[in-house]
N, C-alpha and C. Protein backbone atom coordinates (compact mmCIF):
# COMPACT_ATOMS: atom_id res chain seq x y z
N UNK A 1 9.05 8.53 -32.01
CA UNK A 1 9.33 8.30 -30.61
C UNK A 1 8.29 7.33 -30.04
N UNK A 2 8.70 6.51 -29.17
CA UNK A 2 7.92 5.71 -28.67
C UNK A 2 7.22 5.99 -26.96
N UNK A 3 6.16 5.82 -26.90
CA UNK A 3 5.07 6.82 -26.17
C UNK A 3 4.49 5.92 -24.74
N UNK A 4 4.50 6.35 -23.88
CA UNK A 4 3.35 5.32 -22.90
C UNK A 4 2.09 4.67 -23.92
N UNK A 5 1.66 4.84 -24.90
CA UNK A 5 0.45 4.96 -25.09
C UNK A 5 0.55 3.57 -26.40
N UNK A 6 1.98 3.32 -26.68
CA UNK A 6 2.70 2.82 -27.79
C UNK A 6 2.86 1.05 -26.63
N UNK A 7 3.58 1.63 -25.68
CA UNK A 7 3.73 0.28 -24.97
C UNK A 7 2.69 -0.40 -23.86
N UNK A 8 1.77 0.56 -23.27
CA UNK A 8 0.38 -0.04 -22.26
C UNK A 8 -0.40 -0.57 -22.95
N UNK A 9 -0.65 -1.63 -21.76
CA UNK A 9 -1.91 -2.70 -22.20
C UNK A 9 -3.24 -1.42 -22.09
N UNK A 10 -3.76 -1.72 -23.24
CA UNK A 10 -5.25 -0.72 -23.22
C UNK A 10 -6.38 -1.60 -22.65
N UNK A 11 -7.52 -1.15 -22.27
CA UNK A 11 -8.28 -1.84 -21.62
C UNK A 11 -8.33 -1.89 -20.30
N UNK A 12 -7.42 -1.67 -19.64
CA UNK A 12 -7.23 -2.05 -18.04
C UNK A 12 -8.45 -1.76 -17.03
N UNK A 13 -8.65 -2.42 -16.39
CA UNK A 13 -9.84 -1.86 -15.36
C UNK A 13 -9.58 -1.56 -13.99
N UNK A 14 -10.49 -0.57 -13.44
CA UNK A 14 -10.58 -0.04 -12.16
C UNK A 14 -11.31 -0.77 -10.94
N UNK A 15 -10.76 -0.14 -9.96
CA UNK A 15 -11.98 -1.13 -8.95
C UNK A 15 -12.27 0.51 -7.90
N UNK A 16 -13.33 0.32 -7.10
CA UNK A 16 -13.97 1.30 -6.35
C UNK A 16 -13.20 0.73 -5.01
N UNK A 17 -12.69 1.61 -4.27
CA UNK A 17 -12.04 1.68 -3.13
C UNK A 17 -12.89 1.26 -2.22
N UNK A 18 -14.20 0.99 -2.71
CA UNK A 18 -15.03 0.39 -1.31
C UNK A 18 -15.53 -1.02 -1.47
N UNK A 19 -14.60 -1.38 -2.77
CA UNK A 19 -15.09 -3.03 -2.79
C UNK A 19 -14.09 -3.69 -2.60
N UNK A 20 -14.50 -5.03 -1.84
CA UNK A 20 -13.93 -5.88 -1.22
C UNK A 20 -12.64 -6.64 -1.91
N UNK A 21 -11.89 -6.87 -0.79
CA UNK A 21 -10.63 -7.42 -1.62
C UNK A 21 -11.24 -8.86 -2.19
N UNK A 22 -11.95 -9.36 -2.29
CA UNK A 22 -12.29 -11.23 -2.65
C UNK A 22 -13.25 -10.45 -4.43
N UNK A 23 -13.88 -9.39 -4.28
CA UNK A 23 -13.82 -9.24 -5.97
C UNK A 23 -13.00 -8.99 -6.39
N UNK A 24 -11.97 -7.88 -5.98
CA UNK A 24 -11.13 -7.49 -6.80
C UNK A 24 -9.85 -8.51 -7.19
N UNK A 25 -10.16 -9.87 -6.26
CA UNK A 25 -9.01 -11.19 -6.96
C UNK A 25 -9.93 -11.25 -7.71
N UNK A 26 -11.39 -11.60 -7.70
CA UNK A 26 -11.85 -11.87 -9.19
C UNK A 26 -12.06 -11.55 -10.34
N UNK A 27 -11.85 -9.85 -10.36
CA UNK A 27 -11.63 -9.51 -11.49
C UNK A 27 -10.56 -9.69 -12.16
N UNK A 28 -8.94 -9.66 -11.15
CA UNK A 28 -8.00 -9.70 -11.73
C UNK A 28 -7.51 -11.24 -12.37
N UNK A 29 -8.54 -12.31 -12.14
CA UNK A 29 -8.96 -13.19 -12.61
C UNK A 29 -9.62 -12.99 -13.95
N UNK A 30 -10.43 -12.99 -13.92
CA UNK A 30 -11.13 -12.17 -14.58
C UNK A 30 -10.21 -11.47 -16.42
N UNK A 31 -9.97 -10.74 -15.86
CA UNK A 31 -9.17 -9.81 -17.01
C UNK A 31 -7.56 -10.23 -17.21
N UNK A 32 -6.94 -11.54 -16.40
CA UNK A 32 -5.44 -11.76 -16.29
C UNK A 32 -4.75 -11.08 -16.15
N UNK A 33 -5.09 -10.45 -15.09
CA UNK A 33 -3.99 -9.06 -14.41
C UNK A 33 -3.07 -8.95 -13.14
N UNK A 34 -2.41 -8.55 -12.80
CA UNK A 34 -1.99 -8.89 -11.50
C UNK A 34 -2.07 -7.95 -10.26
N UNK A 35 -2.81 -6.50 -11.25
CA UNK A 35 -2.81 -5.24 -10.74
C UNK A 35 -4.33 -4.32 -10.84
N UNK A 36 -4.85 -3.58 -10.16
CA UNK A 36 -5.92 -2.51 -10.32
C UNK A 36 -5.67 -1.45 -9.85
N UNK A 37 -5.75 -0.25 -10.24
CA UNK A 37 -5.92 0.79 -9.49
C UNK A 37 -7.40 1.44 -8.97
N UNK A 38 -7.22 1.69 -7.72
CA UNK A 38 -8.74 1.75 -7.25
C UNK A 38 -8.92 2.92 -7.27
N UNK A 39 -9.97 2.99 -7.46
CA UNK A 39 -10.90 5.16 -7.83
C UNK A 39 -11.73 5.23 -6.13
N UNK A 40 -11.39 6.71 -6.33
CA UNK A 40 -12.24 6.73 -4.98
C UNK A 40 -13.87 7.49 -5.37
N UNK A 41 -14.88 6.64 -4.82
CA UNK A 41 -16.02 6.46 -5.30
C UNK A 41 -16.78 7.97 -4.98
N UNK A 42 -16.28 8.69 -3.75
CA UNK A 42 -16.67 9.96 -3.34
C UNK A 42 -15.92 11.16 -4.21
N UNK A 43 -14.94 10.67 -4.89
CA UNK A 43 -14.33 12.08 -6.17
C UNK A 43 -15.08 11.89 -7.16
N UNK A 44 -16.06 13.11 -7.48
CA UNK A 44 -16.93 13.71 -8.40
C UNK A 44 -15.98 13.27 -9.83
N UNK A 45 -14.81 13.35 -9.91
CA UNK A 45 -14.22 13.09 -11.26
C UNK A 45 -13.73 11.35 -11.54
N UNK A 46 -13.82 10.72 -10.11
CA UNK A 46 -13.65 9.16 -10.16
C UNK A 46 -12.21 9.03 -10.12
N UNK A 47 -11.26 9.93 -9.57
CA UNK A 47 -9.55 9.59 -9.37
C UNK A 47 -9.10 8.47 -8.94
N UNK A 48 -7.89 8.13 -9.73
CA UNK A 48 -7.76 7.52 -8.88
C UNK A 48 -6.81 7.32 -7.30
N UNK A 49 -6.78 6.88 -6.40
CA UNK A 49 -6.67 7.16 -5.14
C UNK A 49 -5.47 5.72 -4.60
N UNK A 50 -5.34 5.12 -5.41
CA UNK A 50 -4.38 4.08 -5.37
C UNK A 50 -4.37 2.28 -6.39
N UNK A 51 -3.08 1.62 -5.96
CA UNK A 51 -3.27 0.60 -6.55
C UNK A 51 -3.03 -0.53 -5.56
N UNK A 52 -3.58 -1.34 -5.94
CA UNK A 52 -3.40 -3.38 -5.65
C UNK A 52 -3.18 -3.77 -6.08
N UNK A 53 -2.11 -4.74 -5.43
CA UNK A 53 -1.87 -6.36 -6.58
C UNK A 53 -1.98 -7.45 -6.26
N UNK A 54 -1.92 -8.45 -6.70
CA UNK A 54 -2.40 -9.58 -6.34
C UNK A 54 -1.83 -9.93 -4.37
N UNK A 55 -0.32 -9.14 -4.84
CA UNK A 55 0.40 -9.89 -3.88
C UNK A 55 -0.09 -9.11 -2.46
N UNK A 56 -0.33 -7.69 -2.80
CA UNK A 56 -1.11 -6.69 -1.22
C UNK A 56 -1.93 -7.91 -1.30
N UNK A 57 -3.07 -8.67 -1.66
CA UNK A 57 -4.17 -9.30 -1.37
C UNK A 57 -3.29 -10.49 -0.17
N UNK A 58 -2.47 -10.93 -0.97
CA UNK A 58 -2.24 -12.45 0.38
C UNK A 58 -1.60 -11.91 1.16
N UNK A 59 -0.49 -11.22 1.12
CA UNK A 59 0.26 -10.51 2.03
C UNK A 59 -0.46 -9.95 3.22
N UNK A 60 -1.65 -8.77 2.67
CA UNK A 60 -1.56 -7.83 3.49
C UNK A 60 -2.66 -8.28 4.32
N UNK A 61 -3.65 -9.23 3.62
CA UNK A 61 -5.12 -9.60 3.90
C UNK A 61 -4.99 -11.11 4.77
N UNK A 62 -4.74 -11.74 3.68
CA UNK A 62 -4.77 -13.30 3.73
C UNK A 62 -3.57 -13.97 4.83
N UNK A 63 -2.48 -13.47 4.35
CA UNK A 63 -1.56 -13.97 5.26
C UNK A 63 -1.68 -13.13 6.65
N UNK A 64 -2.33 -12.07 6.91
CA UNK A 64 -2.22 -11.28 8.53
C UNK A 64 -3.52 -11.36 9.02
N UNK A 65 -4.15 -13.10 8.69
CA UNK A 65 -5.47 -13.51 9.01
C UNK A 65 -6.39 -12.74 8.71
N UNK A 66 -6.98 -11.64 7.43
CA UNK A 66 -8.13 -10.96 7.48
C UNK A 66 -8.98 -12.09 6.56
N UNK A 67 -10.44 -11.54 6.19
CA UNK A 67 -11.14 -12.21 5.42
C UNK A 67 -11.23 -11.06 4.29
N UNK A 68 -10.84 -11.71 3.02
CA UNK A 68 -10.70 -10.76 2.10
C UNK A 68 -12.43 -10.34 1.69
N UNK A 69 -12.93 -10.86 2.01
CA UNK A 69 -14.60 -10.66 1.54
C UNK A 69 -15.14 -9.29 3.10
N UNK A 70 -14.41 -8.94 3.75
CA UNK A 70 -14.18 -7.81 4.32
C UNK A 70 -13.21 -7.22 4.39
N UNK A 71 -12.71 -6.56 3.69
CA UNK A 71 -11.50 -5.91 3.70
C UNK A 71 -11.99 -5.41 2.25
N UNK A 72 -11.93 -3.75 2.34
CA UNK A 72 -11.91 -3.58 0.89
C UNK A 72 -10.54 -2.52 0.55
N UNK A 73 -10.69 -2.36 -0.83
CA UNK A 73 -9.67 -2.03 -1.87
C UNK A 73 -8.84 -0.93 -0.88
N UNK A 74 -10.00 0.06 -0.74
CA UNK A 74 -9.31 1.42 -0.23
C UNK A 74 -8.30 1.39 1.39
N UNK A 75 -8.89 0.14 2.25
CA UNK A 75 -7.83 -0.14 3.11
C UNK A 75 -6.40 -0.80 2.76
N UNK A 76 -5.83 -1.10 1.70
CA UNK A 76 -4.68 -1.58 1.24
C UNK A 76 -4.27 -0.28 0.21
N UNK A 77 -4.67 0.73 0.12
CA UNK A 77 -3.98 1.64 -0.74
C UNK A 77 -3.22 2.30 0.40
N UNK A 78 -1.90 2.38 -0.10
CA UNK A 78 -0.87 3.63 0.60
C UNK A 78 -0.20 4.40 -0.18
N UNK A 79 0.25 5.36 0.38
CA UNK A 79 1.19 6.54 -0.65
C UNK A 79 0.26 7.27 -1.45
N UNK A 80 1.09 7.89 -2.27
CA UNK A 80 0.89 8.92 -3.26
C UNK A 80 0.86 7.55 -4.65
N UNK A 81 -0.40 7.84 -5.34
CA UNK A 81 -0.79 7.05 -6.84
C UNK A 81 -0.08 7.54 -8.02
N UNK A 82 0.95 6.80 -8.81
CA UNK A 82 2.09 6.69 -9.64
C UNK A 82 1.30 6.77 -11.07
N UNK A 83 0.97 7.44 -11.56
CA UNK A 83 0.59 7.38 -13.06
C UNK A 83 2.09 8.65 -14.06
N UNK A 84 1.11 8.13 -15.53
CA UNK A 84 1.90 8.48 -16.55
C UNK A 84 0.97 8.65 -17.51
N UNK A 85 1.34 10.18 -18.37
CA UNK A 85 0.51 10.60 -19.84
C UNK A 85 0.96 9.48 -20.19
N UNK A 86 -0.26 9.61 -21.34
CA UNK A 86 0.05 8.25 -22.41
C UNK A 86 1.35 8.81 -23.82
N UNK A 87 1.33 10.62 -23.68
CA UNK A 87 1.72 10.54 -25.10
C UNK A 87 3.82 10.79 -24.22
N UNK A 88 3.50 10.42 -23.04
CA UNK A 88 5.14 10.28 -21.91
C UNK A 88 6.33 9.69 -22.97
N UNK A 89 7.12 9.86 -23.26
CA UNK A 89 7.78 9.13 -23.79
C UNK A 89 9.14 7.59 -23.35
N UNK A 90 8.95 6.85 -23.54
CA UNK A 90 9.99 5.57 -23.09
C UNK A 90 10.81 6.29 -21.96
N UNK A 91 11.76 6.90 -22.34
CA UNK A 91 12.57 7.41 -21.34
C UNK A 91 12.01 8.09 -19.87
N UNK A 92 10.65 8.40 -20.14
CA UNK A 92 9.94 9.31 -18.81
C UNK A 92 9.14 7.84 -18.27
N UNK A 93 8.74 6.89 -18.98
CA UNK A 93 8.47 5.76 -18.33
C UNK A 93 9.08 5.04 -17.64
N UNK A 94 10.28 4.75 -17.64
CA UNK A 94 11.11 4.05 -17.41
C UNK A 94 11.74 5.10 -16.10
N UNK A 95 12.02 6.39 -16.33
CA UNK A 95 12.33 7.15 -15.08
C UNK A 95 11.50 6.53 -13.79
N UNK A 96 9.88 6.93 -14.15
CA UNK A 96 8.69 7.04 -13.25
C UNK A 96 8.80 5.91 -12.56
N UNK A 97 9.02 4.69 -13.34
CA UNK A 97 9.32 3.16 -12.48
C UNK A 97 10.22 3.37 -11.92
N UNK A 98 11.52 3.39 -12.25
CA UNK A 98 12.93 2.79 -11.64
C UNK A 98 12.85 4.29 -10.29
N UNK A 99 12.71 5.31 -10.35
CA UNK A 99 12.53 6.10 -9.26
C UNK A 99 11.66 5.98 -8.25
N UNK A 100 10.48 5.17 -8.55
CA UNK A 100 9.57 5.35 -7.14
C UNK A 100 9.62 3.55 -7.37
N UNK A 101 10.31 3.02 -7.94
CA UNK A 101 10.49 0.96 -7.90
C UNK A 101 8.93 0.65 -7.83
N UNK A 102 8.51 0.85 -8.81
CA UNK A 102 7.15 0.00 -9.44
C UNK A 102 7.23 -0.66 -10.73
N UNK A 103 6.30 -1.73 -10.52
CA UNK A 103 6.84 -2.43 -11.25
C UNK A 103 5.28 -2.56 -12.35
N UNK A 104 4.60 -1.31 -12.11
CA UNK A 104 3.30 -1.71 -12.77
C UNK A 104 3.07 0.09 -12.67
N UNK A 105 2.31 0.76 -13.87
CA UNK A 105 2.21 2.22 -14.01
C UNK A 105 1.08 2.64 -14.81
N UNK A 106 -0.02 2.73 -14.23
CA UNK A 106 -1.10 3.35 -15.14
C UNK A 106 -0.90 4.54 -16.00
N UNK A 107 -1.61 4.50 -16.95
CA UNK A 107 -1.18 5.47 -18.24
C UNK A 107 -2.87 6.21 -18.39
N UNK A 108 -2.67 7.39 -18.69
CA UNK A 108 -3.53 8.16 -18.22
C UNK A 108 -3.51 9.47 -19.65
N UNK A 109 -5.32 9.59 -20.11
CA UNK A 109 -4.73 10.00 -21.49
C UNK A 109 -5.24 11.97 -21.04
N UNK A 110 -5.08 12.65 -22.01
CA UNK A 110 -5.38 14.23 -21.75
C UNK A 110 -6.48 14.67 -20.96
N UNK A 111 -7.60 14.24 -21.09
CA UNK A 111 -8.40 14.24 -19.96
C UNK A 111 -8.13 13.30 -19.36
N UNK A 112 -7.15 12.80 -18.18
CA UNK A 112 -6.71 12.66 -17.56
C UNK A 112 -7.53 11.13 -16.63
N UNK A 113 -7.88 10.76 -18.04
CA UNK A 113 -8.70 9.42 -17.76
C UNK A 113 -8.04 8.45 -17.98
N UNK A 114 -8.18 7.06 -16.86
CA UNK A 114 -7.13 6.06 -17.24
C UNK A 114 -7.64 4.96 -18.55
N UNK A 115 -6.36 5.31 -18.88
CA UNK A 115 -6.31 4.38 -20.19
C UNK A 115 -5.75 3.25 -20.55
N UNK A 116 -5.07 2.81 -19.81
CA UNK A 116 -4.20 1.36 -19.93
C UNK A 116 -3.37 1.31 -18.48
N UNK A 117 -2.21 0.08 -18.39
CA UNK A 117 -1.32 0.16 -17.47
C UNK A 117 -0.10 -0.74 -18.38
N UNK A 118 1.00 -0.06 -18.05
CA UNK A 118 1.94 -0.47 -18.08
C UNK A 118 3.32 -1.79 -17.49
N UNK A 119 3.27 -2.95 -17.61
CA UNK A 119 3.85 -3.63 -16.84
C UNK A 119 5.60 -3.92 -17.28
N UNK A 120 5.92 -4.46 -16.32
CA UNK A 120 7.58 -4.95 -16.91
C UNK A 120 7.19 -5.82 -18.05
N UNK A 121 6.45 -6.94 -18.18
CA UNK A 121 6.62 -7.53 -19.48
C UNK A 121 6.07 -6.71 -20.86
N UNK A 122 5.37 -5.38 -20.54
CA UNK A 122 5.36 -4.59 -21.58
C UNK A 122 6.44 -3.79 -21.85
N UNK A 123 7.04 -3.57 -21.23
CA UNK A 123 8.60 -3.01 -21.52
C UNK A 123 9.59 -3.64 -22.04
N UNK A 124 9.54 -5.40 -21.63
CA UNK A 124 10.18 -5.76 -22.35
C UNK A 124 10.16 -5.98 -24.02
N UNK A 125 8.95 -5.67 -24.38
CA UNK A 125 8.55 -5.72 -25.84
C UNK A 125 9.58 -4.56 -26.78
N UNK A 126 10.19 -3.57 -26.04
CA UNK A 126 10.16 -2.19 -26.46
C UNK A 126 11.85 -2.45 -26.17
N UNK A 127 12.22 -2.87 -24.88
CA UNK A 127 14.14 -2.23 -24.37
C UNK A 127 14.53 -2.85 -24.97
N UNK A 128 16.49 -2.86 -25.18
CA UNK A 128 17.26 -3.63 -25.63
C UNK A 128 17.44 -4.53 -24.43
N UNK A 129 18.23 -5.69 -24.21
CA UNK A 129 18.63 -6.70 -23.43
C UNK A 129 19.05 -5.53 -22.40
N UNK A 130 19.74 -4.58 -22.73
CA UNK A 130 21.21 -3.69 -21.92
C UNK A 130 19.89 -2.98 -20.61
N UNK A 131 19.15 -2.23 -21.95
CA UNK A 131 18.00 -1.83 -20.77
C UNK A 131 17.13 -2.15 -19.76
N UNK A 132 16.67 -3.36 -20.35
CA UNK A 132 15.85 -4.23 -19.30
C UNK A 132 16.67 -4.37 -18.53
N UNK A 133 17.96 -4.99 -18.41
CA UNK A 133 18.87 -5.41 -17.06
C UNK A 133 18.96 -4.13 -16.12
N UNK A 134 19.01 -2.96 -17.06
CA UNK A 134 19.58 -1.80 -15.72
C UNK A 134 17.64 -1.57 -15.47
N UNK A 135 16.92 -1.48 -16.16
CA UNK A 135 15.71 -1.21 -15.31
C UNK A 135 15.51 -2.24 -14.68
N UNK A 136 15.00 -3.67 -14.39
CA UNK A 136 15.42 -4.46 -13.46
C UNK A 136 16.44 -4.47 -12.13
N UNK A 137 17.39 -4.00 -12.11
CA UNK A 137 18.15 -3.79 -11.47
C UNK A 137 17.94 -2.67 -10.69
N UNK A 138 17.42 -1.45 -11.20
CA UNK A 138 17.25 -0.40 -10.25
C UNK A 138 15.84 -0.53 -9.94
N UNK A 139 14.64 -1.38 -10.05
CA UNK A 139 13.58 -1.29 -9.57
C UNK A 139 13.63 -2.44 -8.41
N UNK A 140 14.23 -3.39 -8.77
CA UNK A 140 14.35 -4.52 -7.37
C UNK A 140 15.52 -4.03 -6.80
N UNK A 141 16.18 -2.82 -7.06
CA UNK A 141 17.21 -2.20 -5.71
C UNK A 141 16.95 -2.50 -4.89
């Protein structure tokens, strides 16, 4: 069976909810990412507490006149934070996206530490043509 842990990019990095949105474009520079999930720096276990992507940065920052070199991570997190076990299988991945329409899913191993993230072009490594179209389709619903 094929696993979260089979299709996430390993390596992925975190950012601290109290640093500024102008590093966290540079890391995702940095590492060629388009995504971070930020930890909140006051949980004793380092949770994490949400994610960013490139596009919250111009959108939410840049384009509604802020200065991203004030503005940090933890003011652009909203909602409830979308993760997935790593040993999850394809079918529970693909649920977790197309139900809450993300298009990016941190993978998270037994101690409950993050371990990679998951993107659409890692999925496409794994679906048939048939699948990618209906997951596509129900995540840009």
């Amino acid at each position: 069976m094929t696993t979260a842990a089979d299709i996430m990019r390993p390596g992925a990095h975190w950012i601290p909810a109290d640093e500024t949105l102008d590093r966290a474009a540079q890391l995702m520079r940095e590492h060629g990412v388009g995504a971070l999930p930020v930890s909140d720096p006051m949980d004793p276990d380092d949770r994490m507490c949400g994610m960013i992507t490139d596009r919250d940065i111009v959108i939410m920052c840049v384009a509604a006149g802020h200065d991203p070199s004030h503005v940090t991570a933890g003011e652009l997190c909203r909602g409830t934070p979308r993760w997935i076990a790593s040993s999850a299988g394809v079918g529970d991945v693909l649920r977790e996206m197309e139900t809450n329409q993300i298009r990016r899913l941190p993978v998270i191993d037994d101690d409950r530490r993050f371990v990679g993230m998951i993107s659409e072009a890692d999925l496409a490594h794994f679906l048939s043509d048939e699948q990618l179209a209906t997951f596509v389709e129900r995540v840009y619903a």
